[in-house]
PDB file of N, CA and C in Angstrom:
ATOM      1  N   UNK A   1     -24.180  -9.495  18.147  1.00  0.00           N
ATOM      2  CA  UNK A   1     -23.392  -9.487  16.927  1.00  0.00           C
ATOM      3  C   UNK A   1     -22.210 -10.424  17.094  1.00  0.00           C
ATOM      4  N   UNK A   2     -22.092 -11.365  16.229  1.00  0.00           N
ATOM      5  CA  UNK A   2     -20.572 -12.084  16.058  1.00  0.00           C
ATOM      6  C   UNK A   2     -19.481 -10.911  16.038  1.00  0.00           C
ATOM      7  N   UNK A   3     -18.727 -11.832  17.129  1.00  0.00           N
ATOM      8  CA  UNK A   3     -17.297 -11.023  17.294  1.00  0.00           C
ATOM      9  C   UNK A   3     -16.921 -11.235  16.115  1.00  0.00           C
ATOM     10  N   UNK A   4     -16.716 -11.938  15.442  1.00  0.00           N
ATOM     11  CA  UNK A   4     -15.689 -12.272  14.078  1.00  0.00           C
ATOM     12  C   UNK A   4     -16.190 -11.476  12.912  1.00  0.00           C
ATOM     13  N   UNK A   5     -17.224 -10.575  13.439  1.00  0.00           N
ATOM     14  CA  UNK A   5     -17.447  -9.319  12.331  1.00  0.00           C
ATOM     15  C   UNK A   5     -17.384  -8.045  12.574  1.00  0.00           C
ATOM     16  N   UNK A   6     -16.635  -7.847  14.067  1.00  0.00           N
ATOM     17  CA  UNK A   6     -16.120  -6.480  14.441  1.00  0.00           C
ATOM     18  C   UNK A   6     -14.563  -6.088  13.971  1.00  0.00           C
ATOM     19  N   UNK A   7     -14.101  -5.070  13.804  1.00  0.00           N
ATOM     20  CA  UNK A   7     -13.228  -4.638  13.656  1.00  0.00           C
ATOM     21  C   UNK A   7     -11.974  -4.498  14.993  1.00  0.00           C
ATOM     22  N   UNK A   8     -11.062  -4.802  14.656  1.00  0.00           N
ATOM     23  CA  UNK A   8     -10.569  -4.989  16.480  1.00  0.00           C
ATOM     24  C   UNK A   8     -10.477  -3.961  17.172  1.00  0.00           C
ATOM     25  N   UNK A   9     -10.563  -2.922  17.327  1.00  0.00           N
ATOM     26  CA  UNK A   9     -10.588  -1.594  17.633  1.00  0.00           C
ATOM     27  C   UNK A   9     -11.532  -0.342  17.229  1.00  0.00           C
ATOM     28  N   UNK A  10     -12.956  -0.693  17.394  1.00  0.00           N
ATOM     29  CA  UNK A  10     -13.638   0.332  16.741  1.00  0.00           C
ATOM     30  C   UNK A  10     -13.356   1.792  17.434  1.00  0.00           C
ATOM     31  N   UNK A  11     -13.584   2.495  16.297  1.00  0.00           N
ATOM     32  CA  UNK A  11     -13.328   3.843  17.227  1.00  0.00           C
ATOM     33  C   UNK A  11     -14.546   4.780  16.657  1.00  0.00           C
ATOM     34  N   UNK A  12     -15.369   5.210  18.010  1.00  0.00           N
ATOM     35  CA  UNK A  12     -16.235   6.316  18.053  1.00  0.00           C
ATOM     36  C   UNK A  12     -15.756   7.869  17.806  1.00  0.00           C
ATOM     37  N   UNK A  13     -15.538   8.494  17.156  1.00  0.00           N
ATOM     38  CA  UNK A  13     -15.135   9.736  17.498  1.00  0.00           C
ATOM     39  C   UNK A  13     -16.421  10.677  16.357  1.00  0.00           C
ATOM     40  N   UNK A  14     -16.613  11.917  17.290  1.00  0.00           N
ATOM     41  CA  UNK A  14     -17.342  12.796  17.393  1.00  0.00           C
ATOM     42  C   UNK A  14     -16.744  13.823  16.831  1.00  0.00           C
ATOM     43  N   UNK A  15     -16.062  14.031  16.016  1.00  0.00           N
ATOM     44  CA  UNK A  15     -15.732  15.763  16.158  1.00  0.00           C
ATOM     45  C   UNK A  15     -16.671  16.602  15.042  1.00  0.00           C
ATOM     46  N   UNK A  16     -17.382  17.401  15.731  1.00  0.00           N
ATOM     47  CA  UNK A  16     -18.235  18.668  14.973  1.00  0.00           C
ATOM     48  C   UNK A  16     -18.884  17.873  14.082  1.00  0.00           C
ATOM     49  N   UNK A  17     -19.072  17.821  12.809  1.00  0.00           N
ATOM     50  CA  UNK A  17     -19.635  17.100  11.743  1.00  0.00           C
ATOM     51  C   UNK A  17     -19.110  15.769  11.388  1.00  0.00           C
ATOM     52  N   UNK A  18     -17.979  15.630  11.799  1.00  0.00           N
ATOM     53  CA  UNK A  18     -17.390  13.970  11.530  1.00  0.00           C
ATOM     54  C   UNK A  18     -18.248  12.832  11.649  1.00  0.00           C
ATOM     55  N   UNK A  19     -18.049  11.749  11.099  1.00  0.00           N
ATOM     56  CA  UNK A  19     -18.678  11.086  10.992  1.00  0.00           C
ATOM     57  C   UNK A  19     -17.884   9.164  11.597  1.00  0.00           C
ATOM     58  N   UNK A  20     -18.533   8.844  12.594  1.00  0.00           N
ATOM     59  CA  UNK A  20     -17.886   7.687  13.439  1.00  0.00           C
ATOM     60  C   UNK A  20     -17.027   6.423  12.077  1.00  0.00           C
ATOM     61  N   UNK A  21     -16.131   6.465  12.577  1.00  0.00           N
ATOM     62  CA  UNK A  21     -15.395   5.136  11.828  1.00  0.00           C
ATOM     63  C   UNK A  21     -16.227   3.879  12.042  1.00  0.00           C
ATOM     64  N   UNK A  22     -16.627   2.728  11.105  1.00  0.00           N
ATOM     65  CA  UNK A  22     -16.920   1.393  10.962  1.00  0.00           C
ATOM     66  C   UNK A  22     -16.597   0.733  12.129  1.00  0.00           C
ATOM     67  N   UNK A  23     -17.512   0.220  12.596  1.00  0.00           N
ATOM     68  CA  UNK A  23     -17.422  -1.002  13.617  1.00  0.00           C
ATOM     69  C   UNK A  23     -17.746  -2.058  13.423  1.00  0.00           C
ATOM     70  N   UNK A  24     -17.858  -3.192  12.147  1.00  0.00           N
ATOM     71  CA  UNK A  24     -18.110  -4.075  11.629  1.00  0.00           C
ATOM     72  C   UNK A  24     -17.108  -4.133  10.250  1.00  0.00           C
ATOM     73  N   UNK A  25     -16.571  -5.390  10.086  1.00  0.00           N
ATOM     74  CA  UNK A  25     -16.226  -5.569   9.309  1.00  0.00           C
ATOM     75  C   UNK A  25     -17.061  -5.004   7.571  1.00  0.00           C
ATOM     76  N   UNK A  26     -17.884  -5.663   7.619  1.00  0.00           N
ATOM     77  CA  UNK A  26     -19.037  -5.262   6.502  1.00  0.00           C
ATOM     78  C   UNK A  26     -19.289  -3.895   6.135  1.00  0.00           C
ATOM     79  N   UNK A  27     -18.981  -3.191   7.446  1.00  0.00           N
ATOM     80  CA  UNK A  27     -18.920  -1.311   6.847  1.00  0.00           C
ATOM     81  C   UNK A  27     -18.030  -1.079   6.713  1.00  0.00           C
ATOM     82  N   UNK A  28     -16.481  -2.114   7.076  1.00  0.00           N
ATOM     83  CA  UNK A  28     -15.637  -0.645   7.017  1.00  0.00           C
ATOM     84  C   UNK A  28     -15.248  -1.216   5.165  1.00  0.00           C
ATOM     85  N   UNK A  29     -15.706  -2.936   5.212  1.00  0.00           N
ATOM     86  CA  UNK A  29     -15.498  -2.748   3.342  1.00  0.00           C
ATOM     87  C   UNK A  29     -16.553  -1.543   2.594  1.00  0.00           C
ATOM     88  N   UNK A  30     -17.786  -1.548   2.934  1.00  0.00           N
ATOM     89  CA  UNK A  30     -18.674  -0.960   2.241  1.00  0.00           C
ATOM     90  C   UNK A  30     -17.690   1.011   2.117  1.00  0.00           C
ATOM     91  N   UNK A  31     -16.915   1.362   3.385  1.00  0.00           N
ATOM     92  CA  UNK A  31     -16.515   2.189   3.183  1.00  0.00           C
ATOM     93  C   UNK A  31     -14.947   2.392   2.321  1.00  0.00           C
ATOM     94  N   UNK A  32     -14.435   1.661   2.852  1.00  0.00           N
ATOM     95  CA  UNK A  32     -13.305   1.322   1.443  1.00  0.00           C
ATOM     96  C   UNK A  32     -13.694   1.365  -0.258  1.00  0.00           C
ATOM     97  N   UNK A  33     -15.140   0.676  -0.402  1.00  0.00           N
ATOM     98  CA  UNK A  33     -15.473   0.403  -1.920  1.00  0.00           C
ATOM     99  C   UNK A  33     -16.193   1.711  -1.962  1.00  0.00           C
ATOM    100  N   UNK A  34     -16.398   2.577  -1.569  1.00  0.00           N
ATOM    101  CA  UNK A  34     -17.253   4.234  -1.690  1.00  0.00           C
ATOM    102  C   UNK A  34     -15.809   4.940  -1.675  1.00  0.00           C
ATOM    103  N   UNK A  35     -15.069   4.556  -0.847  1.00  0.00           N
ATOM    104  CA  UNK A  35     -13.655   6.003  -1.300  1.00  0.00           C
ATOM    105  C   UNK A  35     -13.150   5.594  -2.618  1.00  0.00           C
ATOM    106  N   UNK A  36     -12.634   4.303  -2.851  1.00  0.00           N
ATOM    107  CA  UNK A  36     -12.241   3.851  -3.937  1.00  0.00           C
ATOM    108  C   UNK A  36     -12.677   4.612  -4.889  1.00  0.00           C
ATOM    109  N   UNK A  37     -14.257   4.167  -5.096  1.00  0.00           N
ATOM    110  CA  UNK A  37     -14.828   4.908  -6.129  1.00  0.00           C
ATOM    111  C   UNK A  37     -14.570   6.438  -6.260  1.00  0.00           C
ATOM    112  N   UNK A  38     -15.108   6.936  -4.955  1.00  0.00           N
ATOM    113  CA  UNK A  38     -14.990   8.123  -5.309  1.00  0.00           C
ATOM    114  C   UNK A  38     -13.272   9.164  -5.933  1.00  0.00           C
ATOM    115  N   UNK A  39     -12.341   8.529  -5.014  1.00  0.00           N
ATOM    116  CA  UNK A  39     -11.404   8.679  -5.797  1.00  0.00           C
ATOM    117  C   UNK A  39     -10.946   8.328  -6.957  1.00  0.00           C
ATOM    118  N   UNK A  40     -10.968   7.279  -7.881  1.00  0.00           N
ATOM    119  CA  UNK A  40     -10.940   7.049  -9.047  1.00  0.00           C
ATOM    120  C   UNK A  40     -11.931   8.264 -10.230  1.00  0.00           C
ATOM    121  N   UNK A  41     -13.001   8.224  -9.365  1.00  0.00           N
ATOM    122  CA  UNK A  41     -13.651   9.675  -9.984  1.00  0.00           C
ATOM    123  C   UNK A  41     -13.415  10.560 -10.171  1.00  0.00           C
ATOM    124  N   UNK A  42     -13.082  11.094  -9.172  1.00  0.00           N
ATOM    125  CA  UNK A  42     -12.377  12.416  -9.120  1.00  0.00           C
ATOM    126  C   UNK A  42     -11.418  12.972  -9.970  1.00  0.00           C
ATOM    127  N   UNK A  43     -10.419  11.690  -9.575  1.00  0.00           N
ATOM    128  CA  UNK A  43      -8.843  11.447 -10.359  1.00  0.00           C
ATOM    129  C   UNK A  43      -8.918  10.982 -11.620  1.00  0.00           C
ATOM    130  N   UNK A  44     -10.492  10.772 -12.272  1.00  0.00           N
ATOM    131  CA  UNK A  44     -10.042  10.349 -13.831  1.00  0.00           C
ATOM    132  C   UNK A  44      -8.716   8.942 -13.515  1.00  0.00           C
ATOM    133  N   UNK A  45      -9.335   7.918 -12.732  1.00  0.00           N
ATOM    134  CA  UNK A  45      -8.621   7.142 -12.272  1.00  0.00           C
ATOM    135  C   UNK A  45      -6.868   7.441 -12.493  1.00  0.00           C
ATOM    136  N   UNK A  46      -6.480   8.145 -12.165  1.00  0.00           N
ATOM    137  CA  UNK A  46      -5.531   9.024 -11.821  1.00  0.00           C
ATOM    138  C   UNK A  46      -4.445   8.279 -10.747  1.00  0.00           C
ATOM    139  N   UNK A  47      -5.170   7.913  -9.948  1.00  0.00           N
ATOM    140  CA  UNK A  47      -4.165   7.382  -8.875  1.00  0.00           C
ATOM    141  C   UNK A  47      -3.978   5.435  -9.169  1.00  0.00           C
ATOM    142  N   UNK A  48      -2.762   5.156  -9.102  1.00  0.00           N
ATOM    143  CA  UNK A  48      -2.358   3.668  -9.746  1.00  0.00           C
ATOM    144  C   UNK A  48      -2.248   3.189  -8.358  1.00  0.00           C
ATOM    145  N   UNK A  49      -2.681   1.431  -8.395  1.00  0.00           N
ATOM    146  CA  UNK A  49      -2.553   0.917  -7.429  1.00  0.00           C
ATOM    147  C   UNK A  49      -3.251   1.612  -6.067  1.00  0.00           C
ATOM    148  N   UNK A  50      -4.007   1.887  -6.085  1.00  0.00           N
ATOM    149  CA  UNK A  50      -4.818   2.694  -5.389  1.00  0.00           C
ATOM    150  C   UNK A  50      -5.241   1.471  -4.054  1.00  0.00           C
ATOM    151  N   UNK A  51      -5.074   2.079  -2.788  1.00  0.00           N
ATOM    152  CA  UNK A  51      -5.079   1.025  -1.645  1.00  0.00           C
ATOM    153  C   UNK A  51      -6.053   1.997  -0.681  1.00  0.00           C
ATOM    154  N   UNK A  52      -6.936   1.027  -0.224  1.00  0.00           N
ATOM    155  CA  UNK A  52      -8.269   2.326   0.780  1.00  0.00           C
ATOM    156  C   UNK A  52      -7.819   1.500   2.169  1.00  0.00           C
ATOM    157  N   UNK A  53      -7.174   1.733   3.430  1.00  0.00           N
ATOM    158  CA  UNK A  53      -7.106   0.570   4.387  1.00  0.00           C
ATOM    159  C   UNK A  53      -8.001   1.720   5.657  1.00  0.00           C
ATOM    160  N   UNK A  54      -8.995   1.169   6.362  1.00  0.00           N
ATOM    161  CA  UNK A  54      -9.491   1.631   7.434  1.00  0.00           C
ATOM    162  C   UNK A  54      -8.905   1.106   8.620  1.00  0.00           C
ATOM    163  N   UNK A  55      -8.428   2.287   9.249  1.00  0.00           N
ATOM    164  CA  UNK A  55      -8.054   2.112  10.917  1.00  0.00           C
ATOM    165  C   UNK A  55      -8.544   2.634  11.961  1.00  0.00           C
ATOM    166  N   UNK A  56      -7.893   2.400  13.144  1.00  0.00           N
ATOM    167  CA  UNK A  56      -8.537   3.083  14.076  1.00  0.00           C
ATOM    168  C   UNK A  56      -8.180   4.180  14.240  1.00  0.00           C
ATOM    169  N   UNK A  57      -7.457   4.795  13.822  1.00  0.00           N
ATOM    170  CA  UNK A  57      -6.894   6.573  13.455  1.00  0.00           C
ATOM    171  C   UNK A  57      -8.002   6.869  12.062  1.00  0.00           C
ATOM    172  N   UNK A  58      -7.955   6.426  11.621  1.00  0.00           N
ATOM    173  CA  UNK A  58      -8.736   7.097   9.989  1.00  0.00           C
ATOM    174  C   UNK A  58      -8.649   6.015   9.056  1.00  0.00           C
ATOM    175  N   UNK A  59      -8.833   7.010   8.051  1.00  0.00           N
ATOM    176  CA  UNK A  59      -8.623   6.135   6.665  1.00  0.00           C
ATOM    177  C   UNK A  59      -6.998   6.288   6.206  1.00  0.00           C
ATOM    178  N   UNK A  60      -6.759   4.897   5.544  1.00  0.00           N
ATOM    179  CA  UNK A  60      -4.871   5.502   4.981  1.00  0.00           C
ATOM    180  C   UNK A  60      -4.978   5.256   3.549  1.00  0.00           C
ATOM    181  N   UNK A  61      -4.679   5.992   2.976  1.00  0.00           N
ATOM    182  CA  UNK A  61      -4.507   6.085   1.793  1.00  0.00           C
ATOM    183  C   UNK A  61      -3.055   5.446   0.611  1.00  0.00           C
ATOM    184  N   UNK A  62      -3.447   4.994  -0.268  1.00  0.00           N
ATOM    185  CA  UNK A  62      -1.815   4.616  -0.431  1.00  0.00           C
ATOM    186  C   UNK A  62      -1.991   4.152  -2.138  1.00  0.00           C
ATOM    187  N   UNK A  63      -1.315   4.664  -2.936  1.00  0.00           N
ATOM    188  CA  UNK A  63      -0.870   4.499  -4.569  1.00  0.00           C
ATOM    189  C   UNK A  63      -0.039   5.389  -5.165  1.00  0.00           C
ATOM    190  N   UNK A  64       0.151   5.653  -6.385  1.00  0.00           N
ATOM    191  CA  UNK A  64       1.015   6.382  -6.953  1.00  0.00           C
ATOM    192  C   UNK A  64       0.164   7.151  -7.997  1.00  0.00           C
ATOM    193  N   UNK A  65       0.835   8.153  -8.211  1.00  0.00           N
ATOM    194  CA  UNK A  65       0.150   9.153  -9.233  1.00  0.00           C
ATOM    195  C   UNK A  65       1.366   9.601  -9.562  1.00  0.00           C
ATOM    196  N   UNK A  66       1.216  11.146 -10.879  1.00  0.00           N
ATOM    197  CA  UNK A  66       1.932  11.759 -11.430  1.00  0.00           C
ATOM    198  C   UNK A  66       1.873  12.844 -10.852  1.00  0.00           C
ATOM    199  N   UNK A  67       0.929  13.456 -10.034  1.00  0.00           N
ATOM    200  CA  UNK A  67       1.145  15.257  -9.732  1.00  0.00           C
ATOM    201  C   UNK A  67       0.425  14.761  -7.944  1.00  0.00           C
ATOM    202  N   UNK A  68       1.263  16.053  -7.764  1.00  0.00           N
ATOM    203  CA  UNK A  68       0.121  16.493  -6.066  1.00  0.00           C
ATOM    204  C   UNK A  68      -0.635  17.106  -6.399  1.00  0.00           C
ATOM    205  N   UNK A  69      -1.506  17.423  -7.713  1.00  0.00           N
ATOM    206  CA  UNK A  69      -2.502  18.033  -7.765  1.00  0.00           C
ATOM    207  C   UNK A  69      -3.536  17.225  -7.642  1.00  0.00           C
ATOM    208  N   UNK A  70      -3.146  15.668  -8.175  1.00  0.00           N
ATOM    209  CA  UNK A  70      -4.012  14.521  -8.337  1.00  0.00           C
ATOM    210  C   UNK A  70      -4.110  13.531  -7.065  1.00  0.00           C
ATOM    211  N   UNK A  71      -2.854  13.831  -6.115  1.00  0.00           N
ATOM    212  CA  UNK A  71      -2.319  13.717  -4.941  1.00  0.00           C
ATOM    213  C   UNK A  71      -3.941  14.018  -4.123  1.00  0.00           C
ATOM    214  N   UNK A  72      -4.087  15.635  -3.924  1.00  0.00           N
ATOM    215  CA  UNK A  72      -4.621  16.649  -3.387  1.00  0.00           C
ATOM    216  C   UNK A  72      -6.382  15.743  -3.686  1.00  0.00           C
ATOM    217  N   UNK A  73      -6.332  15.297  -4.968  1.00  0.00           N
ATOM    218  CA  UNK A  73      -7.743  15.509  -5.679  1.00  0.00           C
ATOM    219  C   UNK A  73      -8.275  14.106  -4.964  1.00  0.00           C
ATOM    220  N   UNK A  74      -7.296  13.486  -4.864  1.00  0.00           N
ATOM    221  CA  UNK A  74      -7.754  12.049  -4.335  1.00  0.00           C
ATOM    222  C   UNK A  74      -7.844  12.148  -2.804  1.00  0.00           C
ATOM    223  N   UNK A  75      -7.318  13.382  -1.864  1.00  0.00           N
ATOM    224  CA  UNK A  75      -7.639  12.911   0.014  1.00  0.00           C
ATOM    225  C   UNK A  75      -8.744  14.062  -0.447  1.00  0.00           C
ATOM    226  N   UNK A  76      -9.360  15.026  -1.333  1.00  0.00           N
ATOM    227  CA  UNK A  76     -10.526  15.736  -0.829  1.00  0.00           C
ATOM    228  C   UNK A  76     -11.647  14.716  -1.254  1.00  0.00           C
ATOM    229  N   UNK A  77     -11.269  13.911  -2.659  1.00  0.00           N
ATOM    230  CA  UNK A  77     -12.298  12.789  -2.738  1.00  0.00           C
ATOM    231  C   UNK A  77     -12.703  11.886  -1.334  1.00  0.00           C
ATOM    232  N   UNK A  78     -11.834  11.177  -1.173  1.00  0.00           N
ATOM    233  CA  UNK A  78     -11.472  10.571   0.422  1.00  0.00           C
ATOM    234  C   UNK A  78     -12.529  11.331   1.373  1.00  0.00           C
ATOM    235  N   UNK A  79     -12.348  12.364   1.569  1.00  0.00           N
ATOM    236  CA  UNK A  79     -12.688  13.241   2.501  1.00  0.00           C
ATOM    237  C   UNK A  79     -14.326  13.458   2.727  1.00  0.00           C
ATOM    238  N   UNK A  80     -14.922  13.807   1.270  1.00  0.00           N
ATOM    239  CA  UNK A  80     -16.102  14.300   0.996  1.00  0.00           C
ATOM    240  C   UNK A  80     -16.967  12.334   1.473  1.00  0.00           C
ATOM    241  N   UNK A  81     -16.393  11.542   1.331  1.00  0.00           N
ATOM    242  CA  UNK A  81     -17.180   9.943   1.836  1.00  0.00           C
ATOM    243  C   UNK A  81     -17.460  10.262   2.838  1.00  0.00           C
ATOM    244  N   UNK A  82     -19.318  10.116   3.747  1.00  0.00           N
ATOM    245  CA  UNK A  82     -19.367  10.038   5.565  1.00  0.00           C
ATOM    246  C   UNK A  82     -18.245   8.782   5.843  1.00  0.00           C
ATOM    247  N   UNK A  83     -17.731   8.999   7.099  1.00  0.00           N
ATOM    248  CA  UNK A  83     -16.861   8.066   7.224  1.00  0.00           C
ATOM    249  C   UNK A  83     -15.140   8.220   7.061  1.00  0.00           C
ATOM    250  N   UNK A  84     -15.236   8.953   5.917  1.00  0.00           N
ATOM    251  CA  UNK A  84     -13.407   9.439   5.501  1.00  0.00           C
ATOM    252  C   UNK A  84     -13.472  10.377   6.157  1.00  0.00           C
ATOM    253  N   UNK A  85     -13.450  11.029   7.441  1.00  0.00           N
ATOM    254  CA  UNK A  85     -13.594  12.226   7.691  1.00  0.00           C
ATOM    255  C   UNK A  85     -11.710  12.423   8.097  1.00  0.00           C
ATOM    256  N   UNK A  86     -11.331  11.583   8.639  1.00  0.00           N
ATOM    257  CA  UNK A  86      -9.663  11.312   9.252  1.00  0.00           C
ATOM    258  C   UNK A  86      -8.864  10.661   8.391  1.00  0.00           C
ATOM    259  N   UNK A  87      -8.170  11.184   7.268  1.00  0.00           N
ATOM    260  CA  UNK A  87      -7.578  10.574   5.969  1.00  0.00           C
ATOM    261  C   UNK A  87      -6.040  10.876   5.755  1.00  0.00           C
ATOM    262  N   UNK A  88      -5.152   9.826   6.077  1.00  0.00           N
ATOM    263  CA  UNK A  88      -4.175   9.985   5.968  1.00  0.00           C
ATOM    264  C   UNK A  88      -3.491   9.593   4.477  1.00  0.00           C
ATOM    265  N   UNK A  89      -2.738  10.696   3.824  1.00  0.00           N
ATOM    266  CA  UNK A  89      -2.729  10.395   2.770  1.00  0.00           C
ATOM    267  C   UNK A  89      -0.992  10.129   2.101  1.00  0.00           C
ATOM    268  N   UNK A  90      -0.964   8.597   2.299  1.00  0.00           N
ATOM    269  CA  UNK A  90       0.655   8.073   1.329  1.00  0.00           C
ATOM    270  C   UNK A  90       0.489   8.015   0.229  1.00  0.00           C
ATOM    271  N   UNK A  91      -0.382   8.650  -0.713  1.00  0.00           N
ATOM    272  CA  UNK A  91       0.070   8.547  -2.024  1.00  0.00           C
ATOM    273  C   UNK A  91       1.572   9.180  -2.798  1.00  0.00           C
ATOM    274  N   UNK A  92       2.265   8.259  -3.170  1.00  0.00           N
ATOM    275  CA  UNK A  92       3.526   8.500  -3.681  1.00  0.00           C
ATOM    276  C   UNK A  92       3.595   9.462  -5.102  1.00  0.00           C
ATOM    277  N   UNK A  93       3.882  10.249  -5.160  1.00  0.00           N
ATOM    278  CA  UNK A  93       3.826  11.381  -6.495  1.00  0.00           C
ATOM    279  C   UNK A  93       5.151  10.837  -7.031  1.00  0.00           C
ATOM    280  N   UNK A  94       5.330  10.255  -8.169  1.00  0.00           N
ATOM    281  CA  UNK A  94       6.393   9.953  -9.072  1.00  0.00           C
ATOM    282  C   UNK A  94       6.209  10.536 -10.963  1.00  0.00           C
TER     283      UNK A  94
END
């Protein structure tokens, strides 16, 4: 595999049902454009400026909304993606 399509830090992790973070560039977009979606779903596109960034800790989350209910609705969206299993969530409630 071309180096210039790995991620610089892939990370394997195992826990119970979790599901391993992207080790290619090409999955970890394919997994960014599946949370996206699925959060915009959820949220009745709800969350503004909506940002999906994959790391080697998890997924980070990051936009603005009006409630932590929509807050809440967007890391269980996040969550339910194989792949989002580690979701850190900065969405700003204003």
């Amino acid at each position: 595999m071309d180096e210039r399509h790995r991620l610089p830090h892939p990370t394997h992790r195992f826990d119970g049902d979790s599901h391993p973070l992207p080790e290619t560039l090409a999955e970890a977009e394919l997994l960014v454009a599946s949370i996206e979606r699925a959060v915009h779903e959820e949220t009745g596109r709800g969350v503004r400026d909506l940002r999906v960034e994959v790391r080697d800790e998890g997924v980070l989350l990051r936009g603005r909304c009006n409630s932590y209910y929509t807050k809440q609705l967007a890391q269980h969206a996040a969550m339910a993606v194989p792949g989002g299993d580690a979701v850190t969530n900065e969405i700003e409630v204003n």
